[in-house]
Protein backbone atom coordinates (compact mmCIF):
# COMPACT_ATOMS: atom_id res chain seq x y z
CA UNK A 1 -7.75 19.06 -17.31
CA UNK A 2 -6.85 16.14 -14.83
CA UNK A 3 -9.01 15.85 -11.54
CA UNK A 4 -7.19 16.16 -8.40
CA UNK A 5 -8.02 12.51 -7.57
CA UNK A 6 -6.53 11.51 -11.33
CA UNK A 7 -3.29 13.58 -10.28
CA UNK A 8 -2.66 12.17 -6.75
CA UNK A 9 -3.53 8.43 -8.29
CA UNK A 10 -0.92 9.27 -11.06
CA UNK A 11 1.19 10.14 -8.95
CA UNK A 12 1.05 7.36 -6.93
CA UNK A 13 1.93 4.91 -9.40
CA UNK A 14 4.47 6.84 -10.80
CA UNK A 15 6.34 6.83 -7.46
CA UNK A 16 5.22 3.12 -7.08
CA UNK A 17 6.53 2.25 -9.80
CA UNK A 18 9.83 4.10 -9.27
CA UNK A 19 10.14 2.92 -5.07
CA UNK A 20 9.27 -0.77 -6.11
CA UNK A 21 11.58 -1.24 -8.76
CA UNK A 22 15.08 -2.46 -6.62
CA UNK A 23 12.65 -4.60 -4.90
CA UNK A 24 10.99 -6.71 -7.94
CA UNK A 25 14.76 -7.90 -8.36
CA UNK A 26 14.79 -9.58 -5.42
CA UNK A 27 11.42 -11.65 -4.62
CA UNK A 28 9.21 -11.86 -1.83
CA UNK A 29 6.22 -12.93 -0.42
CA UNK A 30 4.26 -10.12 -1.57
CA UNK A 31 6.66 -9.09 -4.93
CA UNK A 32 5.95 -13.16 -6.43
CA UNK A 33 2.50 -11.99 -7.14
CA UNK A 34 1.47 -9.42 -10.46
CA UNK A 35 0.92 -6.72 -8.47
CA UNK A 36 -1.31 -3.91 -9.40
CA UNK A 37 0.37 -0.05 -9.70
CA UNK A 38 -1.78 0.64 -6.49
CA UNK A 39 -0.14 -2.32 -4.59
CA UNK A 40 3.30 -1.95 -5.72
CA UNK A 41 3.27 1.93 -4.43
CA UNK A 42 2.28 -0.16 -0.97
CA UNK A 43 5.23 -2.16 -1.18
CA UNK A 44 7.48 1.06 -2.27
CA UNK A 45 7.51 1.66 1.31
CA UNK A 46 6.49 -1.39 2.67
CA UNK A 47 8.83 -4.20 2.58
CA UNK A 48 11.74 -5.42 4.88
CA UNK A 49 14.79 -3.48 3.33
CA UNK A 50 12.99 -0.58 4.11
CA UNK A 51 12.11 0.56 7.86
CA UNK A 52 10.66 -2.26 9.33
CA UNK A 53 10.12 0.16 13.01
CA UNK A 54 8.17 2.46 11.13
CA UNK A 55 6.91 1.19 7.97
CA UNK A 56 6.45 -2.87 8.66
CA UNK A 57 6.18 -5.16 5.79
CA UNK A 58 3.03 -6.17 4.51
CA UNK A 59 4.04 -9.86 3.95
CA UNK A 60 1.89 -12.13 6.45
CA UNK A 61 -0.62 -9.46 7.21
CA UNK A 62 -4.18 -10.80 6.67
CA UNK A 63 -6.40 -8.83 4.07
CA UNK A 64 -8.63 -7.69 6.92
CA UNK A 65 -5.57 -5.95 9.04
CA UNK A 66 -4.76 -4.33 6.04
CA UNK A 67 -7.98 -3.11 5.29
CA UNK A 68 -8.79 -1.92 8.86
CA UNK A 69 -5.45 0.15 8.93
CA UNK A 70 -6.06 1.97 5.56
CA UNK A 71 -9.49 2.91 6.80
CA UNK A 72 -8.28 3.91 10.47
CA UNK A 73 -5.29 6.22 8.33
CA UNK A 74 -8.00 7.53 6.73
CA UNK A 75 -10.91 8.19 9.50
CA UNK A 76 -8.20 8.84 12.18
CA UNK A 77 -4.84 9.74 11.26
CA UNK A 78 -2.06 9.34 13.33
CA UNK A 79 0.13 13.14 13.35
CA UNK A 80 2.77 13.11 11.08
CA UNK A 81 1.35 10.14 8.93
CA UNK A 82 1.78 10.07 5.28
CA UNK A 83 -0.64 7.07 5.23
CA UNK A 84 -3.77 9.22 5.49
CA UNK A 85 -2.88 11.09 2.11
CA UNK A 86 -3.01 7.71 0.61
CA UNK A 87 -5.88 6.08 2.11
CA UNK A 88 -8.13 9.51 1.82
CA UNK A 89 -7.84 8.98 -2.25
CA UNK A 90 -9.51 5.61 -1.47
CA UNK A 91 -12.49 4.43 -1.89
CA UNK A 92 -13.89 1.40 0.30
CA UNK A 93 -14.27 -0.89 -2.66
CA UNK A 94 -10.48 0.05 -3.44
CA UNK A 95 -9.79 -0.27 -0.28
CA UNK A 96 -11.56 -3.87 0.14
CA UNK A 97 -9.05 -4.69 -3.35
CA UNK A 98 -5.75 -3.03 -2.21
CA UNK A 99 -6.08 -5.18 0.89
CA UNK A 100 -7.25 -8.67 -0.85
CA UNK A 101 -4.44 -8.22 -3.06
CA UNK A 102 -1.64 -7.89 -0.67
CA UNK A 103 -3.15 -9.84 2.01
CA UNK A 104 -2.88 -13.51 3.39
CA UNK A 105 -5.93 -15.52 4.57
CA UNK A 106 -4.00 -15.97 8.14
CA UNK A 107 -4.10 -13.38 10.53
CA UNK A 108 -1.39 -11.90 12.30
C-alpha cells in the first residue's frame, strides 16, 4: 500500500504533467530545459500565461530565492497558501535540487 508521501508525490506529477503540458508548446526560459516531473508541476502554475500577481514566474529567479521561498512556505506559511502542501513533502536536499534546477545564477 502506497505511503502518503508516495501518493501526494504521485500526485504531483500527475497534475504536473497535466498543468505543464499547453506550456511545453510554447518555450521559455525555464520550459527549454528537460525538466524533471517535480519542476514541471512548478511551472504548472508558475509561468507568465498564468497569474503573474499571484503566482509569478520562476524564469530569472536565482536558485537561492527559490530555495528560500519553498522553505519559508514550508516553516511559515502564508494563510490560504497552497505552496506549503508542496514544500512540506520536501525534503531539503529536494529542495536544494528543485531550486538548482529551475534557477538562474543571477539574482533577482
Amino acid at each position: 500500500m502506497p505511503t502518503p508521501r508516495l501518493r501526494f508525490s504521485a500526485s504531483l506529477l500527475v497534475a504536473g504533467l497535466i498543468a505543464a503540458a499547453p506550456a511545453l508548446a510554447t518555450p521559455s526560459a525555464i520550459s527549454a530545459k528537460r525538466l524533471s516531473p517535480l519542476a514541471l508541476s512548478c511551472q504548472g502554475c508558475h509561468q507568465p500565461a498564468v497569474n503573474a500577481a499571484s503566482m509569478p514566474s520562476l524564469a530569472g529567479y536565482s536558485a537561492a530565492r527559490i530555495a528560500a521561498s519553498l522553505r519559508a512556505a514550508r516553516e511559515a506559511p502564508e494563510p490560504g497558501s497552497i505552496m506549503a502542501r508542496f514544500a512540506k513533502a520536501l525534503t531539503d536536499t529536494e529542495i536544494d535540487a528543485l531550486a538548482a534546477e529551475l534557477g538562474t545564477s543571477a539574482a533577482r
